[in-house]
Protein backbone atom coordinates (compact mmCIF):
# COMPACT_ATOMS: atom_id res chain seq x y z
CA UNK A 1 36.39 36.36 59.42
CA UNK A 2 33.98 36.40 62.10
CA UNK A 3 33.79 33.85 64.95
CA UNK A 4 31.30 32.91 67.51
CA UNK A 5 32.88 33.14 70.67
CA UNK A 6 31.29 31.15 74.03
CA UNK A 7 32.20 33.14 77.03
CA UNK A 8 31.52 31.49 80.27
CA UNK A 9 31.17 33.45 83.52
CA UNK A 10 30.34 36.11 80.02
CA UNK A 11 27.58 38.36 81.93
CA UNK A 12 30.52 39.62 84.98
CA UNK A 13 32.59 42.61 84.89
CA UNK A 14 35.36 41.24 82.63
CA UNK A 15 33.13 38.94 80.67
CA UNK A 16 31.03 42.12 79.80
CA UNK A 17 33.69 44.90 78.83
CA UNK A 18 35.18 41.58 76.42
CA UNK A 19 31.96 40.93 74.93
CA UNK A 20 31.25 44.64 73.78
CA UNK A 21 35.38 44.17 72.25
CA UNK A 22 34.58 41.27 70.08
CA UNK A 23 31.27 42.42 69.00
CA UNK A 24 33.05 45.58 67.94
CA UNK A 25 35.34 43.71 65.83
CA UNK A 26 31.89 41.71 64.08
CA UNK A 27 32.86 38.11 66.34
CA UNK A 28 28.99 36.86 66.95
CA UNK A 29 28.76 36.59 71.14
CA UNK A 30 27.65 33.95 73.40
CA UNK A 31 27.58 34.15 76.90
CA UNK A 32 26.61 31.37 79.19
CA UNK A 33 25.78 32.96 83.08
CA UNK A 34 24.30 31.83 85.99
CA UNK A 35 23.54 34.99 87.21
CA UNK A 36 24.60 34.33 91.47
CA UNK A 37 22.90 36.92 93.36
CA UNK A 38 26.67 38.02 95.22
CA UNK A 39 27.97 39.22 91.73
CA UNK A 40 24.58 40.41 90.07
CA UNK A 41 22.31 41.36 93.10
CA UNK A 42 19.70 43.12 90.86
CA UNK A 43 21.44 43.94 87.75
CA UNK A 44 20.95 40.51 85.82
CA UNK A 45 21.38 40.22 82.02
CA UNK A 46 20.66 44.50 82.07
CA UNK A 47 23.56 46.44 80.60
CA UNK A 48 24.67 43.23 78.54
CA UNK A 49 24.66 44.28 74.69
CA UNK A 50 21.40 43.41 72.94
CA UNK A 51 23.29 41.40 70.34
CA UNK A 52 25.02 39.07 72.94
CA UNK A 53 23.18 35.34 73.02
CA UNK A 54 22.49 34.86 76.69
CA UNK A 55 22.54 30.90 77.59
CA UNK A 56 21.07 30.95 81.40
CA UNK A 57 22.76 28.60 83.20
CA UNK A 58 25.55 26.90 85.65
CA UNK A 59 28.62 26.08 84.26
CA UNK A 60 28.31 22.72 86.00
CA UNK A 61 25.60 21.60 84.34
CA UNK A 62 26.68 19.39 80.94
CA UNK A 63 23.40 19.98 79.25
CA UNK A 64 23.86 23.82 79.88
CA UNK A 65 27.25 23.73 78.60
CA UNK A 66 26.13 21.23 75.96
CA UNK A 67 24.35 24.04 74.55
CA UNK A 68 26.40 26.64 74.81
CA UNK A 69 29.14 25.09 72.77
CA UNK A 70 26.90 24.33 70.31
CA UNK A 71 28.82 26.45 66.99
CA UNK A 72 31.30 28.00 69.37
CA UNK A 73 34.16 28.44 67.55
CA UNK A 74 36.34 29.49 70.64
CA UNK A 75 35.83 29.88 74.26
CA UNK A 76 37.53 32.38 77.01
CA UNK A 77 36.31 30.91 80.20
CA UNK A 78 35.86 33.46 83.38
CA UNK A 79 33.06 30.89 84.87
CA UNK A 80 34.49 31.39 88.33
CA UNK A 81 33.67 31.90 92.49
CA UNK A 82 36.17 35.13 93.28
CA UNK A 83 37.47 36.08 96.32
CA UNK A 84 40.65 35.11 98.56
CA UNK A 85 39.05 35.19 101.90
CA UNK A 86 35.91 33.89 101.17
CA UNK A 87 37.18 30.84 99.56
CA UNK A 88 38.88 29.55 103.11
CA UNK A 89 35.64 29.05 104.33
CA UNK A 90 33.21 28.32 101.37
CA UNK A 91 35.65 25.58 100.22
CA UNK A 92 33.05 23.11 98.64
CA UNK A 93 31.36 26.03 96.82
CA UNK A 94 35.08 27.21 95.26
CA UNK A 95 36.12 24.08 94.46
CA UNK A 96 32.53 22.95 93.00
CA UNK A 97 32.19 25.71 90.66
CA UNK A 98 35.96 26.29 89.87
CA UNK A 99 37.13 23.18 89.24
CA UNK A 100 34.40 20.83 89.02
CA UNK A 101 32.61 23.67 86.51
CA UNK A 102 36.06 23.19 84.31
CA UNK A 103 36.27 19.94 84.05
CA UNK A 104 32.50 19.22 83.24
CA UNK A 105 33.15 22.18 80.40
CA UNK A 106 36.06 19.74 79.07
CA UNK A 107 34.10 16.96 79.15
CA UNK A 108 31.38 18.50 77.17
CA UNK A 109 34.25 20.08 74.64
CA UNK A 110 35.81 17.18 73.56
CA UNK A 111 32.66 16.49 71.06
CA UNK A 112 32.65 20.30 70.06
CA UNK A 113 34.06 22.00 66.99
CA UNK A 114 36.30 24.74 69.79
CA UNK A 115 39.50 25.17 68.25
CA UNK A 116 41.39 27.71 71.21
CA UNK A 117 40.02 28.11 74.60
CA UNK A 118 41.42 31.11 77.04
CA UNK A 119 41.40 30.39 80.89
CA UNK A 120 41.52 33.60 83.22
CA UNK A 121 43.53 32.69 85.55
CA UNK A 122 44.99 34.76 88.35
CA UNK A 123 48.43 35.93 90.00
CA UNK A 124 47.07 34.38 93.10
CA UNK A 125 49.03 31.14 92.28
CA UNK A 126 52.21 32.56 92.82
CA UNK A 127 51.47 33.25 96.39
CA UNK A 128 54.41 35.48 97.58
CA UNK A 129 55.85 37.20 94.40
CA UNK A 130 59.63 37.15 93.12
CA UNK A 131 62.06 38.99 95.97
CA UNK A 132 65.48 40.40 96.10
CA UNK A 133 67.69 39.59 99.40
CA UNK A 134 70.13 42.05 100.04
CA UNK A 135 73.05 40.56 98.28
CA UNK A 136 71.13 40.82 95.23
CA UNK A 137 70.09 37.17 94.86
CA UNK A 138 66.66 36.23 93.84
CA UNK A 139 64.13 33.97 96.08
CA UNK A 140 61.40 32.35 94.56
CA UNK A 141 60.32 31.13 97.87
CA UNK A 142 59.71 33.73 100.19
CA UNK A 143 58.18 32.40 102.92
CA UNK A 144 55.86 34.85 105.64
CA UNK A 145 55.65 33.50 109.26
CA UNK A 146 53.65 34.92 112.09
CA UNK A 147 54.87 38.46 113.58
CA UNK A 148 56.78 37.82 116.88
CA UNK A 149 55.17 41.51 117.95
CA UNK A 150 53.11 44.67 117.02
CA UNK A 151 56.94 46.70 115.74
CA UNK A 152 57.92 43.48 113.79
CA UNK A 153 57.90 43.85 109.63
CA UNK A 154 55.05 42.64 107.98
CA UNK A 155 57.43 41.32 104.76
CA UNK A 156 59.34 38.47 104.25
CA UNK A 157 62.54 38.11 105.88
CA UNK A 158 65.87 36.36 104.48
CA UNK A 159 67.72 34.03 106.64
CA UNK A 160 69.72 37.05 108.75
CA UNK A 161 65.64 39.10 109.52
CA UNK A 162 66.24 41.89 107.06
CA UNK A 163 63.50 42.49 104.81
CA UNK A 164 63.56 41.24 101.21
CA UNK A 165 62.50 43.57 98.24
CA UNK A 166 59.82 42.60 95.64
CA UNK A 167 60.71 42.50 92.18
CA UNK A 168 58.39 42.02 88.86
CA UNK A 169 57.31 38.20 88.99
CA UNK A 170 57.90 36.45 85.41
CA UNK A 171 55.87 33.50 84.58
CA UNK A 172 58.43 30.85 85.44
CA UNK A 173 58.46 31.53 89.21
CA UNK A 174 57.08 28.23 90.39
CA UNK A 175 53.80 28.26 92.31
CA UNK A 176 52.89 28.67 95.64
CA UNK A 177 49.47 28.24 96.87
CA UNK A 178 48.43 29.92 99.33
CA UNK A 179 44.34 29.89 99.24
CA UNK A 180 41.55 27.68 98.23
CA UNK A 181 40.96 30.46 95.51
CA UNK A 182 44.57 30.36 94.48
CA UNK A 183 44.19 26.24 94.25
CA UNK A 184 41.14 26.15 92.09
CA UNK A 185 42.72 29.16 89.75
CA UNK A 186 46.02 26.86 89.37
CA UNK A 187 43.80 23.70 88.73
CA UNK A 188 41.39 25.89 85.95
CA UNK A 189 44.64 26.44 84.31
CA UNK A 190 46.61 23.26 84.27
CA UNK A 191 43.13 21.60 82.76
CA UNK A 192 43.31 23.84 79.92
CA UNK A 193 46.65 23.49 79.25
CA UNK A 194 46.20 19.69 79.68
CA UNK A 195 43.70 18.62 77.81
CA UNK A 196 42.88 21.75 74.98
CA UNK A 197 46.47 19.78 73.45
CA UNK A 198 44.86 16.18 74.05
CA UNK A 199 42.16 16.98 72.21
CA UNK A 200 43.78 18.89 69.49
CA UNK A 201 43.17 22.02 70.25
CA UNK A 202 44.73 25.14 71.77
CA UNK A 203 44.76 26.50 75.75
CA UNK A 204 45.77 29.99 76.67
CA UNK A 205 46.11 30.67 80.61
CA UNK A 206 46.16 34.58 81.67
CA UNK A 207 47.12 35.23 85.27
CA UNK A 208 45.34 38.29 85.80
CA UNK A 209 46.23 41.09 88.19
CA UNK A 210 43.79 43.42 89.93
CA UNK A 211 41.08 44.63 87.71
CA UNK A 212 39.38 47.65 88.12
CA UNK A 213 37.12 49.83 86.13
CA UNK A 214 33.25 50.90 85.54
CA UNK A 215 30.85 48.15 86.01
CA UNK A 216 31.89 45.60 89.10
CA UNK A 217 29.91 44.91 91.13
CA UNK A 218 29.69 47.09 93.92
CA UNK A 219 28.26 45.16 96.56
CA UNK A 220 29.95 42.22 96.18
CA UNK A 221 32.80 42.76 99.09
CA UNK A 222 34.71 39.71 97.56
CA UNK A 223 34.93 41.42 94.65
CA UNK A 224 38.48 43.35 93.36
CA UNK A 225 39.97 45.66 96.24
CA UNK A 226 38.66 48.85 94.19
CA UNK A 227 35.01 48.32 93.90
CA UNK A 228 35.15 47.25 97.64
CA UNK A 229 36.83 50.63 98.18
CA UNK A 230 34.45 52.67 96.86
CA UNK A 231 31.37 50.95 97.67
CA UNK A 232 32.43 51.78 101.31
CA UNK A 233 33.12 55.66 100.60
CA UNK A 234 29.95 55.67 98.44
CA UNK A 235 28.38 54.96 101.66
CA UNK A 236 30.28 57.46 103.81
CA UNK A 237 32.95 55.02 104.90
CA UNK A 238 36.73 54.67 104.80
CA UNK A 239 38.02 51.93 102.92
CA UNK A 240 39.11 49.14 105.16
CA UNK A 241 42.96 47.85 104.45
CA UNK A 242 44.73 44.66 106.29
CA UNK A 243 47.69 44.46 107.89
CA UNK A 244 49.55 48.01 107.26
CA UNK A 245 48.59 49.47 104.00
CA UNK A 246 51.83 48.56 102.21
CA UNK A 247 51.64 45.90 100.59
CA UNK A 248 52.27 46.14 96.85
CA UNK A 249 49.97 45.44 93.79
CA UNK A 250 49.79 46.15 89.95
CA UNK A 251 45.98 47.61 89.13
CA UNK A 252 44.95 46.89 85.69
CA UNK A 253 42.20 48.38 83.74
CA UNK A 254 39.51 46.44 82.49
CA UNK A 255 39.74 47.56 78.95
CA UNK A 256 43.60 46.09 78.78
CA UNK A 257 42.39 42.93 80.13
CA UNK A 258 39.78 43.02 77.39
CA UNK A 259 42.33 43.57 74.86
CA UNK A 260 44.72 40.73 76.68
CA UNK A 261 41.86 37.93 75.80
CA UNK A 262 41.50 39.12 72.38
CA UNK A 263 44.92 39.22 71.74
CA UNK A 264 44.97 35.58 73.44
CA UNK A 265 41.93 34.10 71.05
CA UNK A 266 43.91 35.47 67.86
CA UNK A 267 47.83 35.29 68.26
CA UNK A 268 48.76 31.90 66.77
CA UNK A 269 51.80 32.02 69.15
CA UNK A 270 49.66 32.19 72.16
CA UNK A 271 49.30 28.66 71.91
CA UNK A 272 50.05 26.76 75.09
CA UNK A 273 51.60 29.66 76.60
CA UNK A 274 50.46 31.15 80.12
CA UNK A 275 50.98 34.76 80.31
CA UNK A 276 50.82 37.85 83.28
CA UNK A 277 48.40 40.85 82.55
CA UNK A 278 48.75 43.59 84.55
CA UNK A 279 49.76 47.53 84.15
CA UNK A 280 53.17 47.06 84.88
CA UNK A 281 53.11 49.92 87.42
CA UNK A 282 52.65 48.65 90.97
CA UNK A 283 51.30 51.05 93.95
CA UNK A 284 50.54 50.20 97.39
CA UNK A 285 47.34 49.24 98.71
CA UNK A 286 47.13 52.37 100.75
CA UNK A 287 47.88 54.71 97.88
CA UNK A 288 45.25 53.45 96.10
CA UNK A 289 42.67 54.08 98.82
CA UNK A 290 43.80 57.81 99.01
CA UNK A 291 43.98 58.63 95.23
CA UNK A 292 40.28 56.86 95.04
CA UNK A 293 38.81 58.51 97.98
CA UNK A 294 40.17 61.92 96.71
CA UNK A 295 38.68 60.96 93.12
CA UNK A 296 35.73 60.51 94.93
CA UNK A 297 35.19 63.86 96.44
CA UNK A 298 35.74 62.35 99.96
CA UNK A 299 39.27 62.91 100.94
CA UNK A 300 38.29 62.94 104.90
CA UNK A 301 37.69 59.62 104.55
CA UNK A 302 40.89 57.84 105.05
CA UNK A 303 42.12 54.60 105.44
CA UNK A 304 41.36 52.57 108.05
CA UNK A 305 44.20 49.92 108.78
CA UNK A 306 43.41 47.07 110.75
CA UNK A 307 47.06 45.82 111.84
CA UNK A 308 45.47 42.64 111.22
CA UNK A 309 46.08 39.53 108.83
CA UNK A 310 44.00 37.63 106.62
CA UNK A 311 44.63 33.96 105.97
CA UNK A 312 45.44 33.10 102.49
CA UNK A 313 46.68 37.25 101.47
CA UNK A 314 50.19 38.09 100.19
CA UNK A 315 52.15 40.65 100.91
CA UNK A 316 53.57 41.57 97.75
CA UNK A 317 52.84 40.22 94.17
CA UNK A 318 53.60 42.81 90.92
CA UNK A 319 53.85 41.32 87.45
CA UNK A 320 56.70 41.14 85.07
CA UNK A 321 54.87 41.37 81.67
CA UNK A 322 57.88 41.21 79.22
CA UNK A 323 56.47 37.67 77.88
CA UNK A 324 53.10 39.40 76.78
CA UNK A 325 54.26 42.43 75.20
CA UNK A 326 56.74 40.05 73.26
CA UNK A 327 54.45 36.99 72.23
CA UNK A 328 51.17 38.96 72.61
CA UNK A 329 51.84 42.22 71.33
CA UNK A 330 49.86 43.01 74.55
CA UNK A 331 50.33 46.73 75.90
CA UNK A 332 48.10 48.70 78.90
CA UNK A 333 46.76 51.51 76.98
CA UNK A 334 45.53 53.24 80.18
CA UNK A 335 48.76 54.77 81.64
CA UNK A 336 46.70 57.67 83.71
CA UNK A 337 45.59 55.68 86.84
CA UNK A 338 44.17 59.28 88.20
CA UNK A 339 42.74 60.13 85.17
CA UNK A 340 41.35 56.46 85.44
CA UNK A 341 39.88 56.66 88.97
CA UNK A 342 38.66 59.82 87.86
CA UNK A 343 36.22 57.89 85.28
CA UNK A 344 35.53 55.22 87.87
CA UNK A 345 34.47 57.78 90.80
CA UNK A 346 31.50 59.56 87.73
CA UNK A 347 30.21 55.89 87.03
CA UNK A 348 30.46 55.07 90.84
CA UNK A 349 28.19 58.09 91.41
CA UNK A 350 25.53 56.91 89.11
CA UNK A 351 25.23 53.69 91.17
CA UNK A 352 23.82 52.41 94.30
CA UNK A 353 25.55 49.92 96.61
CA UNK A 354 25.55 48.34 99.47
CA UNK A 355 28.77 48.03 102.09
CA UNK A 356 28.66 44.47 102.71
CA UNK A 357 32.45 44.90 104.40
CA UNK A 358 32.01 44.60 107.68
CA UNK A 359 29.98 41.43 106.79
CA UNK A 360 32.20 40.32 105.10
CA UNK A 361 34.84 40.52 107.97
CA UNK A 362 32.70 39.21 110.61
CA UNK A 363 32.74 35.70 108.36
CA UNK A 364 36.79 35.83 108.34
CA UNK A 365 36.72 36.37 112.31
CA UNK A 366 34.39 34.06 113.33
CA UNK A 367 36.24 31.28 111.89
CA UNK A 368 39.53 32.63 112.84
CA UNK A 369 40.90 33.63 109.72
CA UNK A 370 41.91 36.91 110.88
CA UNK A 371 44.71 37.64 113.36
């Protein structure tokens, strides 16, 4: 039976590759967007499906949302400001449109006819992922402290200075928040999971990994790791990578993630539950940069690796998605990642961007926030 799904945030990268899913499957689409020059530039509503209903507006504002809710028989809410490093220093903005936009979309639900609501929130709240020490033990609290010198390791040590090993992260690892981003993210999701029960209806929280695939915004540099990759070698640059290049992450393809929230809106056991979405194949950072400048046609263009810190980055965080492929049924169809970055380098091509990187960086350093 067909539904008429609200998506907020709907017009972005994720909120457009799940809004061509459910119109495939007949669901009648509703996006509500505000359209923020840093994640649109000049794109707008153009490349959105012709049959989506666009409601032009910020997720902040109750008669906006009013409207948009208006019929909506579920919602998946992506309304969100993205990006680790420039949350420490646009901290009003985050927590405005994060958190203030969720709780104003509450307040304007709790007169609406939504029965389930889907939250995308983000492995950022887990800070440091799930370790290993070298007698085997698990620590849930790894905890990084400043480098004593230029030859010390860059991971998390156990009580004796050896380096502990990251393993998958499940959901029950307790939080650990280390960003503004990672705070508003945690607070999206406990309001969902809060009040969609108070209210009689049903919250779903997904902590996302790091999406990739055609259609981010390129010249957004707060945007996922990828499309700030090849924005810089579209422009005859190599990609720029903190600390040493090591550093461990699970790269998910936007068409899974797609799949995750539909999965999410229909599985009656879903209910309540938060779940991780990623690949379940974890590469490092460095890797990456190499397979997608060589996908790219620009091999030459290596890495460059700053030896430097960001304030508010991990150093390793990889998913354990057992509970999703159990309760969900959810599965990453995309196994090829070169076959993958292949497709991303052709639409890449077809673009233009701008490297807003070193931009970017200069806000980080000028506060600080790099060492």
């Amino acid at each position: 039976m067909a539904e008429t799904i609200l998506i907020t945030g709907g017009a972005g990268f994720i909120g457009r590759h799940l809004s061509r899913a459910l119109l495939a499957r007949g669901d009648h689409v509703r996006v509500l967007d505000s359209f923020i020059e840093q994640v649109h530039a000049d794109r707008g509503a153009d490349g959105l499906d012709a049959d989506v209903e666009i409601v032009t507006g910020d997720v902040r504002d109750p008669e906006a949302v009013r409207r948009a809710l208006q019929g909506a028989d579920k919602v998946v809410h992506l309304a969100a400001e993205v990006g680790v490093g420039q949350s420490m220093y646009a901290v009003d903005r985050y927590v405005s449109v994060n958190d203030h936009g969720t709780a104003v979309l509450y307040q304007q639900m709790i007169e609406s006819p939504v029965r389930r609501v889907v939250v995308a929130s983000s492995m950022s709240i887990y800070g440091e992922g799930l370790y290993r020490d070298a007698e085997g033990a698990l620590v849930e609290d790894a905890v990084r402290v400043p480098r004593p010198g230029p030859d010390a390791s860059w991971d998390p040590l156990d009580a004796h200075g050896r380096p502990l090993v990251p393993v998958p992260t499940p959901e029950w690892k307790r939080p650990s928040l280390a960003s503004v981003y990672a705070i508003t993210k945690f607070t999206q999701e406990r309001l969902t999971l809060t009040l969609a029960p108070a209210y009689g209806r049903e919250g779903v929280a997904l902590r996302l990994w790091n999406v990739y695939g055609a259609g981010q915004a390129l010249s957004n540099p707060y945007t996922g790791v990828l499309a700030i990759f090849a924005a810089r070698l579209q422009n005859g640059q190599p990609p720029m990578i903190f600390e040493d290049g090591r550093q461990r992450r699970d790269f998910v393809h936007v068409e899974d993630v797609a799949q995750a929230f539909l999965l999410a809106l229909d599985r009656p056991e879903a209910a309540g539950e938060v779940f991780n979405i990623g690949s379940g194949v974890d590469r490092t950072v460095e890797e990456v940069a190499l397979e997608l400048a060589a996908a790219m046609g620009r091999p030459e263009l290596r890495p460059e690796i700053s030896g430097k810190a960001r304030a508010g980055d991990i150093r390793h965080n990889i998913p354990d998605i057992t509970r999703a492929r159990e309760r969900l049924g959810y599965a990453a169809r995309h196994g090829d990642f070169r076959a993958d970055l292949a497709e991303l380098a052709e639409w890449v091509a077809r673009q233009q961007s701008r490297d807003r990187v070193h931009q970017a960086r200069s806000e980080l350093e000028l506060r600080g926030l790099v060492a």
